[in-house]
Protein backbone atom coordinates (compact mmCIF):
# COMPACT_ATOMS: atom_id res chain seq x y z
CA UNK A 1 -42.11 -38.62 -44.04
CA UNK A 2 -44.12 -35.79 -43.38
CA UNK A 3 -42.52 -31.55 -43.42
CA UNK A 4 -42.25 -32.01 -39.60
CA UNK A 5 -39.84 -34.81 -39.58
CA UNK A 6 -36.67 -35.97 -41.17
CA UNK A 7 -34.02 -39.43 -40.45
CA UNK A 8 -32.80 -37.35 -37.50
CA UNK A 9 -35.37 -35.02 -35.95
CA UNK A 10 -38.37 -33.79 -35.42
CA UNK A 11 -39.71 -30.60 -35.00
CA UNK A 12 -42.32 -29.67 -31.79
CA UNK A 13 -43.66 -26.06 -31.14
CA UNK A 14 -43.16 -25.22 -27.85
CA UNK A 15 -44.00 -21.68 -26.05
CA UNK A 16 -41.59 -20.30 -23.07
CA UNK A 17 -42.53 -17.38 -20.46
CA UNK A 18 -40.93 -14.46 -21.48
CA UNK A 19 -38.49 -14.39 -18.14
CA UNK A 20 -37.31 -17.97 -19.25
CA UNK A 21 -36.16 -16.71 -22.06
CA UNK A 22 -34.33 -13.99 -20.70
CA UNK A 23 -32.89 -16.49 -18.60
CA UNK A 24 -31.80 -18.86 -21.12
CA UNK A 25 -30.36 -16.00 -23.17
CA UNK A 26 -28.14 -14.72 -20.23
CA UNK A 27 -26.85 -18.43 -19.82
CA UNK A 28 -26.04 -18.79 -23.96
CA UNK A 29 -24.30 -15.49 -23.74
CA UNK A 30 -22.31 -16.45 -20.56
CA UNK A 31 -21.16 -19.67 -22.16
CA UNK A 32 -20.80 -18.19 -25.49
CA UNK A 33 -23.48 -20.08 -27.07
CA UNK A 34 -25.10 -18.53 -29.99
CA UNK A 35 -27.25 -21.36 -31.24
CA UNK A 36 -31.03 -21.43 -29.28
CA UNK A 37 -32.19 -25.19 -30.42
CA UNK A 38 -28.52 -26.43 -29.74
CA UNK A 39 -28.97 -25.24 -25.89
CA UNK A 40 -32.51 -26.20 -25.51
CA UNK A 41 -31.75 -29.65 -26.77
CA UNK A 42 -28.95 -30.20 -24.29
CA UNK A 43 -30.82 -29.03 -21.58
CA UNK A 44 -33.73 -31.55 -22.59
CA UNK A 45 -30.72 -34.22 -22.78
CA UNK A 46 -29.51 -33.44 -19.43
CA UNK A 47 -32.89 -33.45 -17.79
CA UNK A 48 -34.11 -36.65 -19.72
CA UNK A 49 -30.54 -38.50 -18.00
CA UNK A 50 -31.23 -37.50 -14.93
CA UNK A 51 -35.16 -38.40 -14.26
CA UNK A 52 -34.27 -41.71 -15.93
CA UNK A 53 -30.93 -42.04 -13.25
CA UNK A 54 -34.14 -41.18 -10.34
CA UNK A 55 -36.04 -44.20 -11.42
CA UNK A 56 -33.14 -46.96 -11.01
């Protein structure tokens, strides 16, 4: 197993636009979220449901 990878995860680099991150920062505070990944992740979940509901 290689630094980028554990049993559970694995780690990718990704870059956001600056207003994006604003944005996602206004919605963490507003649901009092304080952990970045956490939010990202579910948002990723969320997304990955839904395409995958559009193709049935």
């Amino acid at each position: 197993m290689d630094k980028m990878t554990n049993s559970k995860t694995r780690r990718k680099h990704i870059r956001f636009p600056h207003l994006l991150i604003d944005q996602i920062e206004e919605s963490m505070k507003s649901e009092n979220i304080q952990n970045f990944s956490a939010w990202v992740v579910e948002a990723c979940r969320l997304k990955a449901r839904d395409a995958g509901n559009e193709k049935k």
